[in-house]
N, C-alpha and C. Protein backbone atom coordinates (compact mmCIF):
# COMPACT_ATOMS: atom_id res chain seq x y z
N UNK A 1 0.85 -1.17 0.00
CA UNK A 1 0.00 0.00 0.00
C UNK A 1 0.89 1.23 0.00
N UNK A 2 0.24 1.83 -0.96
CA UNK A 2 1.35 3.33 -0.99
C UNK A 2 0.99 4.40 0.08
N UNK A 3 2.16 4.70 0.69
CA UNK A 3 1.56 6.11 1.89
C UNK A 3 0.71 6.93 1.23
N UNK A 4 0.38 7.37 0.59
CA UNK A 4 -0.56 8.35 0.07
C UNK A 4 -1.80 7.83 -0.41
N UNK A 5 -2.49 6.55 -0.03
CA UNK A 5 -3.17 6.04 -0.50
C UNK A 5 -4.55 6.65 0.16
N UNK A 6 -5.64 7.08 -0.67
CA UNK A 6 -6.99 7.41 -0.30
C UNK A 6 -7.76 6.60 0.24
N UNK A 7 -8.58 5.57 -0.71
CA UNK A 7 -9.45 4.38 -0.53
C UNK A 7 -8.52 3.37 -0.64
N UNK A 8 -9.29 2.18 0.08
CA UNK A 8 -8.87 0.63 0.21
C UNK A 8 -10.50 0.57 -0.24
N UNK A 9 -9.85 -0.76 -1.84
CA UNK A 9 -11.43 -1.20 -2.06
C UNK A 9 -11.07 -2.56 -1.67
N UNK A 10 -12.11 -3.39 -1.09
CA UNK A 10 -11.66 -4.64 -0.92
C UNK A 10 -12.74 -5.51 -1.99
N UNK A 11 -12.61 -5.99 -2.58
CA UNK A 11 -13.00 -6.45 -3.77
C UNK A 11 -12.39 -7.46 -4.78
N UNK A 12 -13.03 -8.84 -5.73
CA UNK A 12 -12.50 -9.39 -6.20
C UNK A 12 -12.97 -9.54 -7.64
N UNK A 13 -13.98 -8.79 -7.80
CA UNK A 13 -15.00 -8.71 -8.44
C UNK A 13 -14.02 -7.88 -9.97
N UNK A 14 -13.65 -8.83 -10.57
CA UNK A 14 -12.75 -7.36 -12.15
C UNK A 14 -13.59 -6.87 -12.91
N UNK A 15 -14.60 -7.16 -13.20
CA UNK A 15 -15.78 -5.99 -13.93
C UNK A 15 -16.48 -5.23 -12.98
N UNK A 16 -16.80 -5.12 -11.83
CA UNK A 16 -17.40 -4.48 -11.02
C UNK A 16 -15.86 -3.44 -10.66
N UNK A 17 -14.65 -3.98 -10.50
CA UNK A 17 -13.63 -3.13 -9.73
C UNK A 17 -13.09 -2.38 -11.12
N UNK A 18 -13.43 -2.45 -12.31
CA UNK A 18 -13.09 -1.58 -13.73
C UNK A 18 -14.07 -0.55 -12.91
N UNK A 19 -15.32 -0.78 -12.80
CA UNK A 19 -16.10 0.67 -13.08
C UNK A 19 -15.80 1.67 -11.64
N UNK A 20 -15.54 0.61 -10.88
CA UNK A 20 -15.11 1.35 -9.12
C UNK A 20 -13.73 2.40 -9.78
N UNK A 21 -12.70 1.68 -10.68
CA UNK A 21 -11.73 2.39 -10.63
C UNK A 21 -11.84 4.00 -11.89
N UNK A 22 -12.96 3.52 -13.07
CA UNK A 22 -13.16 4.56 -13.58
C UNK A 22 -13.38 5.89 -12.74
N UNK A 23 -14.65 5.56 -11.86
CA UNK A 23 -14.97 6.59 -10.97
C UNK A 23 -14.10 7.41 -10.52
N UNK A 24 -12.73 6.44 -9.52
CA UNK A 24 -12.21 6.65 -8.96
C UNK A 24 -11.31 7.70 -9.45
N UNK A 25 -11.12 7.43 -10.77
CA UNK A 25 -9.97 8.18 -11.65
C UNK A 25 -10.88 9.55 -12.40
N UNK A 26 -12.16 9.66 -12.29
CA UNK A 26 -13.08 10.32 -13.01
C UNK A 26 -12.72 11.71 -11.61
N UNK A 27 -12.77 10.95 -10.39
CA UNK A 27 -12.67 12.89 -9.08
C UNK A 27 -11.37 12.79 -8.72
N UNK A 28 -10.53 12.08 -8.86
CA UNK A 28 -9.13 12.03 -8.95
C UNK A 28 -8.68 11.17 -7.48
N UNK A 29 -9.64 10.35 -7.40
CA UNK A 29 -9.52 9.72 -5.90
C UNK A 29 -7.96 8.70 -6.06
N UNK A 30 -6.96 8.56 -5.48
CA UNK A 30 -6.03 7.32 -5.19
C UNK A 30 -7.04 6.00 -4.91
N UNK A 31 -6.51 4.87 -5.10
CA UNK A 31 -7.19 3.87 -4.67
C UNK A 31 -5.94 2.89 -3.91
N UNK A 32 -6.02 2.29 -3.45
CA UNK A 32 -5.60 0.60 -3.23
C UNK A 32 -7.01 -0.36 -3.33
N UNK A 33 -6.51 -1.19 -4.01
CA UNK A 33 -6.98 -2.64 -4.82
C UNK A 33 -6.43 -4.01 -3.43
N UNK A 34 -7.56 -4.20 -2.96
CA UNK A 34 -7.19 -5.53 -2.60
C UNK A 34 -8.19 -6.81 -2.59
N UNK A 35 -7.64 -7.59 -3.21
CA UNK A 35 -8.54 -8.79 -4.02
C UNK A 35 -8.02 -10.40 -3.29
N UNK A 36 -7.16 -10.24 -2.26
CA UNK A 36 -6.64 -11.51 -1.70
C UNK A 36 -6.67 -10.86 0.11
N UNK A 37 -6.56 -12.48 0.32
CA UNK A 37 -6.12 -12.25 1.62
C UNK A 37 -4.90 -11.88 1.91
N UNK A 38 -4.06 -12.41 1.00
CA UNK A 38 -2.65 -11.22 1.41
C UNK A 38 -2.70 -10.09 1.26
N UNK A 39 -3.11 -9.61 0.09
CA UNK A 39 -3.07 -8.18 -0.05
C UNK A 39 -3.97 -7.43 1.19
N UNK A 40 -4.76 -8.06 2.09
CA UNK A 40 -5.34 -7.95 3.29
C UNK A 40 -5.17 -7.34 4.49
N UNK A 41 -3.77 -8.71 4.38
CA UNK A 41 -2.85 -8.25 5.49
C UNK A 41 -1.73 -7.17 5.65
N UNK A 42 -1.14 -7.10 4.26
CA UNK A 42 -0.62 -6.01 3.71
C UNK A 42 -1.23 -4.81 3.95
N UNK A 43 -2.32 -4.45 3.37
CA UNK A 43 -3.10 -3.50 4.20
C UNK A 43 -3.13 -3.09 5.39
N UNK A 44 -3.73 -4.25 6.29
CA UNK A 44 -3.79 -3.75 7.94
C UNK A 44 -2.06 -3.18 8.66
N UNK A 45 -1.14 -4.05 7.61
CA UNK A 45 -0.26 -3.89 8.17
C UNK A 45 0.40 -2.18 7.90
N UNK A 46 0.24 -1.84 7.23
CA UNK A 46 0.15 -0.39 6.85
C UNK A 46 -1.08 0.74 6.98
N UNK A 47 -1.82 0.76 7.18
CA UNK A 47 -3.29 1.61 7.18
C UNK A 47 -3.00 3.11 7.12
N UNK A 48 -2.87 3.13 5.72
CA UNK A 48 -2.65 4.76 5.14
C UNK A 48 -3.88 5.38 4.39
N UNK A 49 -5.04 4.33 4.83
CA UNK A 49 -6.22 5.05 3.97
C UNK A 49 -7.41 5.91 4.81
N UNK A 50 -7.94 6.54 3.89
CA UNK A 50 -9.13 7.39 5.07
C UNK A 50 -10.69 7.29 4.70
N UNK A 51 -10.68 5.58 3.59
CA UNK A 51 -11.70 5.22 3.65
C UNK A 51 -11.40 4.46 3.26
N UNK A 52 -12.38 3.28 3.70
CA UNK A 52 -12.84 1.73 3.27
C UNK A 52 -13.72 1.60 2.30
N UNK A 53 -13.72 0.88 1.36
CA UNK A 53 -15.09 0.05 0.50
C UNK A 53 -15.02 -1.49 0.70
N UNK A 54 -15.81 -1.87 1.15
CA UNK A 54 -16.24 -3.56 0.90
C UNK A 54 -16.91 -4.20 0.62
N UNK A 55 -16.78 -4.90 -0.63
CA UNK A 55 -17.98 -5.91 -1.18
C UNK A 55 -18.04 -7.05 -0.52
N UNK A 56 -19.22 -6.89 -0.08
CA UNK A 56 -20.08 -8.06 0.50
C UNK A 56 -19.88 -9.48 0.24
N UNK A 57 -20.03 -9.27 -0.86
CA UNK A 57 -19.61 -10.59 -2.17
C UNK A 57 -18.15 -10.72 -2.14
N UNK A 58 -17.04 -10.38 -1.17
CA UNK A 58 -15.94 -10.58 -1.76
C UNK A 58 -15.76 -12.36 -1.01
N UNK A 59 -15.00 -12.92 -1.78
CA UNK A 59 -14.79 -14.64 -1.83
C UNK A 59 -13.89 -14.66 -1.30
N UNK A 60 -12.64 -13.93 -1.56
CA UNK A 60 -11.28 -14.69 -0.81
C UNK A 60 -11.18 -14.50 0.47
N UNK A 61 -11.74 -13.46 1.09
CA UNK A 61 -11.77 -13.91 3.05
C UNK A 61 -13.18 -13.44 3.21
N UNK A 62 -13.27 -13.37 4.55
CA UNK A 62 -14.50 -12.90 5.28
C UNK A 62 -14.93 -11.43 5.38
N UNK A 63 -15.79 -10.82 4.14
CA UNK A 63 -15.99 -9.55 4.50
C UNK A 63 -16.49 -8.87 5.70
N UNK A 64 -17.15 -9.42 6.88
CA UNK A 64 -17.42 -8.98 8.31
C UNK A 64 -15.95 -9.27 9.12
N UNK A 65 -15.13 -10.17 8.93
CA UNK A 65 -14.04 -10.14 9.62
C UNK A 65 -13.21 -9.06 9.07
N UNK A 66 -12.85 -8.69 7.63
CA UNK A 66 -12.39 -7.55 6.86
C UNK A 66 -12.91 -6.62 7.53
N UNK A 67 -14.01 -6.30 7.98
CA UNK A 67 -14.40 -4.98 8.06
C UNK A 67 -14.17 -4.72 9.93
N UNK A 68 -14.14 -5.69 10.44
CA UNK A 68 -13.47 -5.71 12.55
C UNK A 68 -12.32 -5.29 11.68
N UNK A 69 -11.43 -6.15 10.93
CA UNK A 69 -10.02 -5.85 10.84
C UNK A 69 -9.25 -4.30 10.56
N UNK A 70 -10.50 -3.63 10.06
CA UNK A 70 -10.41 -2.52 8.89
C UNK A 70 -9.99 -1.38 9.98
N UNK A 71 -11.69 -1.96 10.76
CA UNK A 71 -11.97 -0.81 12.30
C UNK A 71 -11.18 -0.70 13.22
N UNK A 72 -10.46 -1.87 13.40
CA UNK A 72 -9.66 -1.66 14.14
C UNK A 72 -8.42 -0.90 13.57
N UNK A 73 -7.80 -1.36 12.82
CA UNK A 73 -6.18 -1.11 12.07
C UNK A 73 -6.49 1.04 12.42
N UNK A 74 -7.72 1.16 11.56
CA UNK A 74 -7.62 2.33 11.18
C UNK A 74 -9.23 3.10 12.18
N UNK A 75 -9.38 2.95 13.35
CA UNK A 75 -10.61 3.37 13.90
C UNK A 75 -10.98 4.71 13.36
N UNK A 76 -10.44 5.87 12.74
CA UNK A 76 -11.31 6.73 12.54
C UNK A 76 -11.64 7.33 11.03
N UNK A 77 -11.15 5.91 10.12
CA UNK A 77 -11.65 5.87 8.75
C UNK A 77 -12.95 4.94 8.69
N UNK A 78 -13.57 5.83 7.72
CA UNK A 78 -14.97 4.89 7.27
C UNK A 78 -14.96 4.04 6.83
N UNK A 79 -15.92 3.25 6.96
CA UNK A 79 -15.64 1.73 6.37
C UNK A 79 -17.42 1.71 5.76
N UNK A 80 -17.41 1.60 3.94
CA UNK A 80 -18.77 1.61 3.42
C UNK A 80 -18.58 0.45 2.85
N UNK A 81 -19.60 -0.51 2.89
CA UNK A 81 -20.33 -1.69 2.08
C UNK A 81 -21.06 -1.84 1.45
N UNK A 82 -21.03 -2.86 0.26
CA UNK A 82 -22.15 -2.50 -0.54
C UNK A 82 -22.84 -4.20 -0.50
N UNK A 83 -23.84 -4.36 -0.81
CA UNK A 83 -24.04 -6.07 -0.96
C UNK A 83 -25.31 -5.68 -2.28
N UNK A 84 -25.73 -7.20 -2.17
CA UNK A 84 -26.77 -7.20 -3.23
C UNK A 84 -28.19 -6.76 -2.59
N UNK A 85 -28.96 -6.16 -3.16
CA UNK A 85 -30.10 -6.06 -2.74
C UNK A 85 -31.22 -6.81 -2.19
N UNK A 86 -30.91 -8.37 -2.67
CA UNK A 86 -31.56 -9.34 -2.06
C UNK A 86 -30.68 -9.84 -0.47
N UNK A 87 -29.88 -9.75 -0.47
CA UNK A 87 -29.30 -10.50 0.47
C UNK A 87 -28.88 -9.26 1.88
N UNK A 88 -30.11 -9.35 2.37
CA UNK A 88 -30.33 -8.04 3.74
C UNK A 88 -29.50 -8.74 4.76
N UNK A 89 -29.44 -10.07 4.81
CA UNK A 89 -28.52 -10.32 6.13
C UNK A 89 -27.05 -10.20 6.32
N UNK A 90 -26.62 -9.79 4.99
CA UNK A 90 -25.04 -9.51 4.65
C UNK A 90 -25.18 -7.68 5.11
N UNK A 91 -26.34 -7.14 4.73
CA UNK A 91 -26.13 -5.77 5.57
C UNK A 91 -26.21 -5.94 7.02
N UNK A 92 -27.42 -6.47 7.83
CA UNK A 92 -27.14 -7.13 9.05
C UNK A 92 -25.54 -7.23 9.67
N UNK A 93 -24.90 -8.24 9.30
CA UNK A 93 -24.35 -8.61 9.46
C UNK A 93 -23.28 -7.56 9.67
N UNK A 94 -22.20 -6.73 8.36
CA UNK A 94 -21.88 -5.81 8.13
C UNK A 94 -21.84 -4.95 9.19
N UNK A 95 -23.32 -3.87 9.49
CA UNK A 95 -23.42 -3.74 10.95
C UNK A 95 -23.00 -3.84 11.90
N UNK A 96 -22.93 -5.17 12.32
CA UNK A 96 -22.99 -5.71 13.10
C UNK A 96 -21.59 -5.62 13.68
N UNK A 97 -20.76 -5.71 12.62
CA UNK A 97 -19.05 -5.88 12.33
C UNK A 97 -18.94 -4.54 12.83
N UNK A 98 -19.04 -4.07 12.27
CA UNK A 98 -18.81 -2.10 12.60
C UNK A 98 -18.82 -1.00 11.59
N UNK A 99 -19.70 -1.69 10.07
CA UNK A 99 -19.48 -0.81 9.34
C UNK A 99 -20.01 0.37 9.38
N UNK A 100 -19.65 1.51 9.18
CA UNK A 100 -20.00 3.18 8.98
C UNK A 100 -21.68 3.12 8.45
N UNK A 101 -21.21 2.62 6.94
CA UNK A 101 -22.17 2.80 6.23
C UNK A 101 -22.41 1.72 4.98
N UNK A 102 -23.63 1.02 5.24
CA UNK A 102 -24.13 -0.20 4.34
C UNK A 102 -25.22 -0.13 3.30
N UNK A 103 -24.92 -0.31 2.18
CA UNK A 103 -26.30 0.36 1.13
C UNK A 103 -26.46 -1.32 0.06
N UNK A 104 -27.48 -1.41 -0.37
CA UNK A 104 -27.66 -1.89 -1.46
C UNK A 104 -25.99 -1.48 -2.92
N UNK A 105 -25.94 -2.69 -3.09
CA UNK A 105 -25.06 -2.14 -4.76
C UNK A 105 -25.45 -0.88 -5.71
N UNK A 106 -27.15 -0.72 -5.83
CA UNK A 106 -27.63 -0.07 -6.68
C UNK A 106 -27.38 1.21 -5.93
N UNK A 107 -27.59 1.15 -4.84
CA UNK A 107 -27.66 3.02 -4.07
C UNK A 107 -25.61 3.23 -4.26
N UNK A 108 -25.37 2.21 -3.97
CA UNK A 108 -23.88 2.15 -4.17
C UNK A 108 -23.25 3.01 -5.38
N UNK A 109 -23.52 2.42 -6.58
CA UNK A 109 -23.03 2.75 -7.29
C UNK A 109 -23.74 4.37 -7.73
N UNK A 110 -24.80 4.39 -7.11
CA UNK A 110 -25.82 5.95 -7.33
C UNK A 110 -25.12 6.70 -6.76
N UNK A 111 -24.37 7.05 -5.63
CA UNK A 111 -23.57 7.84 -5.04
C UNK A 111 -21.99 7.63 -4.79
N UNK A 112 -21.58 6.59 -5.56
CA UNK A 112 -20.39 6.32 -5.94
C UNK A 112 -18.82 7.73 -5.41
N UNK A 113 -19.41 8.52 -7.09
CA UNK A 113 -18.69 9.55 -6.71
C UNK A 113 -19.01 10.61 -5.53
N UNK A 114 -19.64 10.42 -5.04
CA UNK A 114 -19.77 11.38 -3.47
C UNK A 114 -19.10 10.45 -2.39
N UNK A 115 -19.52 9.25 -2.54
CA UNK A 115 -18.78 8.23 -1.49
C UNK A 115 -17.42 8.43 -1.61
N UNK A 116 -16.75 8.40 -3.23
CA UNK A 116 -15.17 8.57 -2.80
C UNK A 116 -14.70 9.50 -2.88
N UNK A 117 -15.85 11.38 -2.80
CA UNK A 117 -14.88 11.94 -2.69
C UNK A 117 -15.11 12.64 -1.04
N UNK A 118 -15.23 11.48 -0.39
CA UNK A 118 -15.55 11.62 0.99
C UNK A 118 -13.57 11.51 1.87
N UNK A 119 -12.75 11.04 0.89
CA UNK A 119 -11.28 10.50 0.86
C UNK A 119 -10.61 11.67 0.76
């Protein structure tokens, strides 16, 4: 992770993380990309960002344990989630973990660029 890094997206998703990074490059946001559990730990082990994104849907670790991990490393960066619209217990859940702020994908991507230029 580069010291100057804005957002941490945690994500594995490569057509969903193309349009995250258009955005990103559209208000001039920095990103870090992390799509593994190493790149995970790498992260916590550095925490130079001043916001979180996490997909719900991400496969290679536990996005509610990602997001304790996030809160802790970095307690006074936001941590936003997005999940699918059917699946309310992954926002639950999320919650539950400590996220900031949990929306549907669709509201997600509707306020996209306000979300990252919250960084």
């Amino acid at each position: 992770m580069t010291p100057d890094a804005a957002v941490l997206v945690v994500i594995d998703d490569l057509i969903f993380r193309s349009r995250l990074a258009a955005a990103a490059e559209q208000v001039g946001v920095r990103t870090v990309w992390v799509g593994t559990a190493d790149q995970m730990a790498a992260a916590l082990a550095s925490p130079s960002w001043r916001l979180a994104v996490v997909d719900l849907g991400w496969m290679a670790g536990d996005p509610c344990e990602a997001i304790r991990a996030l809160r802790q490393a970095a307690p006074a960066a936001p941590v936003i989630a997005y999940y699918p619209h059917v699946q309310t217990e992954q926002r639950d859940a999320a919650v539950a973990a400590g996220c900031t702020d949990v929306m549907p994908r669709s509201a997600f991507v509707q306020r996209l660029p306000e979300l990252l230029r919250r960084a």
